[in-house]
N, C-alpha and C. Protein backbone atom coordinates (compact mmCIF):
# COMPACT_ATOMS: atom_id res chain seq x y z
N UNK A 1 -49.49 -3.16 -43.77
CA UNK A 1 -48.61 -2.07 -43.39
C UNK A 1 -47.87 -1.58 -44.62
N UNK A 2 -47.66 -0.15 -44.57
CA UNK A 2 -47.08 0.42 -46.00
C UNK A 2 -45.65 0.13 -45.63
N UNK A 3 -45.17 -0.32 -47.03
CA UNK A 3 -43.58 -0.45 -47.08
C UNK A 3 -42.86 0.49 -45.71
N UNK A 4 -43.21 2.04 -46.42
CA UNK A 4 -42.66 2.92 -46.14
C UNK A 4 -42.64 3.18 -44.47
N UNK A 5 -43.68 2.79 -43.87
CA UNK A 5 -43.47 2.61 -42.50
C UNK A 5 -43.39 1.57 -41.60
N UNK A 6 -42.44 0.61 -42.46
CA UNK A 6 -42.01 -0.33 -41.87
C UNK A 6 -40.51 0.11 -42.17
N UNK A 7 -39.95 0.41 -42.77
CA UNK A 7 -38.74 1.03 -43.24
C UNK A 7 -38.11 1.73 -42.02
N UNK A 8 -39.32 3.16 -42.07
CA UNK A 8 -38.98 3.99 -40.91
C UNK A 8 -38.89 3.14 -39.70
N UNK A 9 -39.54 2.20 -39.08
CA UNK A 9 -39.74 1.21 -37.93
C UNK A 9 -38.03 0.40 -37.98
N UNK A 10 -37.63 0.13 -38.93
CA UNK A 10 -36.44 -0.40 -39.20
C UNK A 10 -35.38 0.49 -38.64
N UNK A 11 -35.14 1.39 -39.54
CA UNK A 11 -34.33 2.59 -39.58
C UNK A 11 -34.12 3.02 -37.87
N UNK A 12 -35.58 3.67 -37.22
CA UNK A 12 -35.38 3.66 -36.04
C UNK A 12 -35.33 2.80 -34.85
N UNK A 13 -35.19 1.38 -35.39
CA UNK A 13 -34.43 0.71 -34.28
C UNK A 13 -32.72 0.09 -34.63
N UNK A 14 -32.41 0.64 -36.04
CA UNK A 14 -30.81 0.68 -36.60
C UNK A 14 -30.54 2.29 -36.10
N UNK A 15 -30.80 3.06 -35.99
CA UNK A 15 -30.42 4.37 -35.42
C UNK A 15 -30.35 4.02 -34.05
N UNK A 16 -31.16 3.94 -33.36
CA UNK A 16 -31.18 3.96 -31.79
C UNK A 16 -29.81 3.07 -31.66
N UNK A 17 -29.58 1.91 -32.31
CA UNK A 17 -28.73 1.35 -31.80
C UNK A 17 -27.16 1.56 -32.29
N UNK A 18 -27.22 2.60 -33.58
CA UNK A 18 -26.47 3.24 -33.65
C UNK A 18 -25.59 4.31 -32.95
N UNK A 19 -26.58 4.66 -31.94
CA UNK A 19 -26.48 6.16 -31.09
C UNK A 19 -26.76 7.20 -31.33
N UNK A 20 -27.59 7.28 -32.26
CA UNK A 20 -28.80 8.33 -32.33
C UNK A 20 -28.49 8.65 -33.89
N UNK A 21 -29.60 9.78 -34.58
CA UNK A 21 -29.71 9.68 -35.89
C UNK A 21 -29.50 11.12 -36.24
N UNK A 22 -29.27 12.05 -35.16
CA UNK A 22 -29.46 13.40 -35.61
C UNK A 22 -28.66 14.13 -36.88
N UNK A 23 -27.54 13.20 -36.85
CA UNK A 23 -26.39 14.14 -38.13
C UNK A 23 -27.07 12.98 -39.47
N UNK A 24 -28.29 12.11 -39.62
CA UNK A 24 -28.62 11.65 -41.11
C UNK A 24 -29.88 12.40 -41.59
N UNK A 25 -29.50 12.50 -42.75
CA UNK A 25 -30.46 13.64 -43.66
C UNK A 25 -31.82 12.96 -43.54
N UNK A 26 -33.05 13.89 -43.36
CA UNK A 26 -34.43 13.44 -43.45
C UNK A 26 -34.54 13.11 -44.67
N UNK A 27 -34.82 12.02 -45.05
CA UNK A 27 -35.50 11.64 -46.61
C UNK A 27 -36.67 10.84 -46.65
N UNK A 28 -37.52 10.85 -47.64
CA UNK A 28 -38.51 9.96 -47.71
C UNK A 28 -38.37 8.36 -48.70
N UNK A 29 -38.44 7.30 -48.23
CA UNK A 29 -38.19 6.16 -49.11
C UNK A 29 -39.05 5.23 -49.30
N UNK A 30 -39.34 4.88 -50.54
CA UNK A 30 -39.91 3.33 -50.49
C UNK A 30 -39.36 2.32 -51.05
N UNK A 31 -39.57 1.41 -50.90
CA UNK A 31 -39.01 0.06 -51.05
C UNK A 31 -40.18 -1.36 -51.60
N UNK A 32 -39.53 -2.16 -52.54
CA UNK A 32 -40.42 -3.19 -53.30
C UNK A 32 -40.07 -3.89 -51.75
N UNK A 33 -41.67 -4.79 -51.97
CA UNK A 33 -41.96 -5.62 -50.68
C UNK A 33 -40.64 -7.07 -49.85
N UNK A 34 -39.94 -7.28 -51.16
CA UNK A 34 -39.17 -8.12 -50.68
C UNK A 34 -37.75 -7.66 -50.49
N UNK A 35 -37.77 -6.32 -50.62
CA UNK A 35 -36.29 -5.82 -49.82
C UNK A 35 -36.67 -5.11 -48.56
N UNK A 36 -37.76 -5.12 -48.60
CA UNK A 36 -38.46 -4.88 -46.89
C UNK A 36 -38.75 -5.85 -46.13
N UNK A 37 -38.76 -7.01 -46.49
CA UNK A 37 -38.67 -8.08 -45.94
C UNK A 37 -36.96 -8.42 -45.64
N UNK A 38 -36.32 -8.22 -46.52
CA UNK A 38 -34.73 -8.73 -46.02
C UNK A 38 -34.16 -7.23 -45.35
N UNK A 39 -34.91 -6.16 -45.50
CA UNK A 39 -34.66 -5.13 -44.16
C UNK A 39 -34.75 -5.42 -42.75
N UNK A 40 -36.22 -5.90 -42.69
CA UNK A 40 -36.69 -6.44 -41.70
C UNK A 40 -36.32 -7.54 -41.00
N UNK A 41 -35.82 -8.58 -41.79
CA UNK A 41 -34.93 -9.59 -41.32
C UNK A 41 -33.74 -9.39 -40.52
N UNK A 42 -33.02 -8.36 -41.40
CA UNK A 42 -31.68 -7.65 -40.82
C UNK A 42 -31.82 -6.89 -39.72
N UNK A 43 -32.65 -6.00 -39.64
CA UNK A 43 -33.00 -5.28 -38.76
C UNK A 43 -33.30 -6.19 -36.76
N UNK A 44 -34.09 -7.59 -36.99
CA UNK A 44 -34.47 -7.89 -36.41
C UNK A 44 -33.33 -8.59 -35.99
N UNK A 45 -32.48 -9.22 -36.67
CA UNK A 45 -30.97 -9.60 -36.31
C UNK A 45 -30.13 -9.03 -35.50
N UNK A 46 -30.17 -7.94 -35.77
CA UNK A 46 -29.44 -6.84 -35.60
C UNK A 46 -29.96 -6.90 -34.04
N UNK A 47 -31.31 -6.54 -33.54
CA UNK A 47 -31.90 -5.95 -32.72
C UNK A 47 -31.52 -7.25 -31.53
N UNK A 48 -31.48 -8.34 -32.07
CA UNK A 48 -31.42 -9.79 -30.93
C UNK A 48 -30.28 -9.68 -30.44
N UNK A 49 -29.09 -9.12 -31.16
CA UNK A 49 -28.01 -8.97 -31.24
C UNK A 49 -27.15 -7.90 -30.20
N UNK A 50 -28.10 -6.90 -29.60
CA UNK A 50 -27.77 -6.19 -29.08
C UNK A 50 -27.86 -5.95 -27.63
N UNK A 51 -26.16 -5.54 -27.13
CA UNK A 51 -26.72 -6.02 -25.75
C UNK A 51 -27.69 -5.27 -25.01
N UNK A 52 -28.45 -4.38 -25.17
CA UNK A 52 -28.93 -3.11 -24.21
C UNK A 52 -30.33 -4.20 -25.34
N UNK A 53 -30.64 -4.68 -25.66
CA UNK A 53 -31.87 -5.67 -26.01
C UNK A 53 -32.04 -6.67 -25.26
N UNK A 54 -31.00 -7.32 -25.05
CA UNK A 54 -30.23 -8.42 -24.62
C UNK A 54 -30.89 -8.85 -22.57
N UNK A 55 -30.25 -7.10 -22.64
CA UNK A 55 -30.74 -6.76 -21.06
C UNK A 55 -31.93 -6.26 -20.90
N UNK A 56 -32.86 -6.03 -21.48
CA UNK A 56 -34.40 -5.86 -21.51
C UNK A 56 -34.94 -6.93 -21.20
N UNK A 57 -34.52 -7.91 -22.21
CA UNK A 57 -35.16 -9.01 -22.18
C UNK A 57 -34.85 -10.12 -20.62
N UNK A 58 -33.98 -9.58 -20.27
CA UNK A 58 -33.59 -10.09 -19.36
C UNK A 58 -34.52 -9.76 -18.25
N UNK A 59 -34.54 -8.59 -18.28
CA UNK A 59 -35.18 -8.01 -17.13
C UNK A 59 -36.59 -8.14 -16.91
N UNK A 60 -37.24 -8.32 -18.46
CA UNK A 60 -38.42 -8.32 -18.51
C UNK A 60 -38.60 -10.47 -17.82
N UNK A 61 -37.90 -10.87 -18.04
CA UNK A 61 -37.60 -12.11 -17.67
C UNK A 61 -38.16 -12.50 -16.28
N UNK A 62 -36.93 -11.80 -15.66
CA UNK A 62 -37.07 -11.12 -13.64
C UNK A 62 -38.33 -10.74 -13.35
N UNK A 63 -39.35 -9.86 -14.08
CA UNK A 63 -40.40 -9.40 -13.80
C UNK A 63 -41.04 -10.86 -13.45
N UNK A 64 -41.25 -11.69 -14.27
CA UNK A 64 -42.38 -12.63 -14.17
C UNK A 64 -42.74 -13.62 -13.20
């Protein structure tokens, strides 16, 4: 997977949980492989972390 769209994959699950992304400027970025890895780390922290995640998982739980 290219840096660069793992970034974006990042970004838009730190936006969503921001409350949306519309007022940040479109830019294009890349990143050396091991600060995409401690993106990704953070990112995924971030994401466990949240309660509207929190309650997905929950629910997806109930399904089974």
């Amino acid at each position: 997977m290219k840096s660069s769209s793992v970034l974006v994959g990042a970004l838009a699950v730190l936006c969503t949980m921001a409350g949306g992304c519309a007022h940040w400027p479109a830019t294009s970025l890349t990143l050396p492989k091991d600060q995409v890895d401690k993106l990704r780390e953070v990112a995924g922290r971030l994401l466990r972390q949240a309660p509207a995640f929190q309650a997905l998982l929950s629910d997806l739980q109930q399904q089974r």
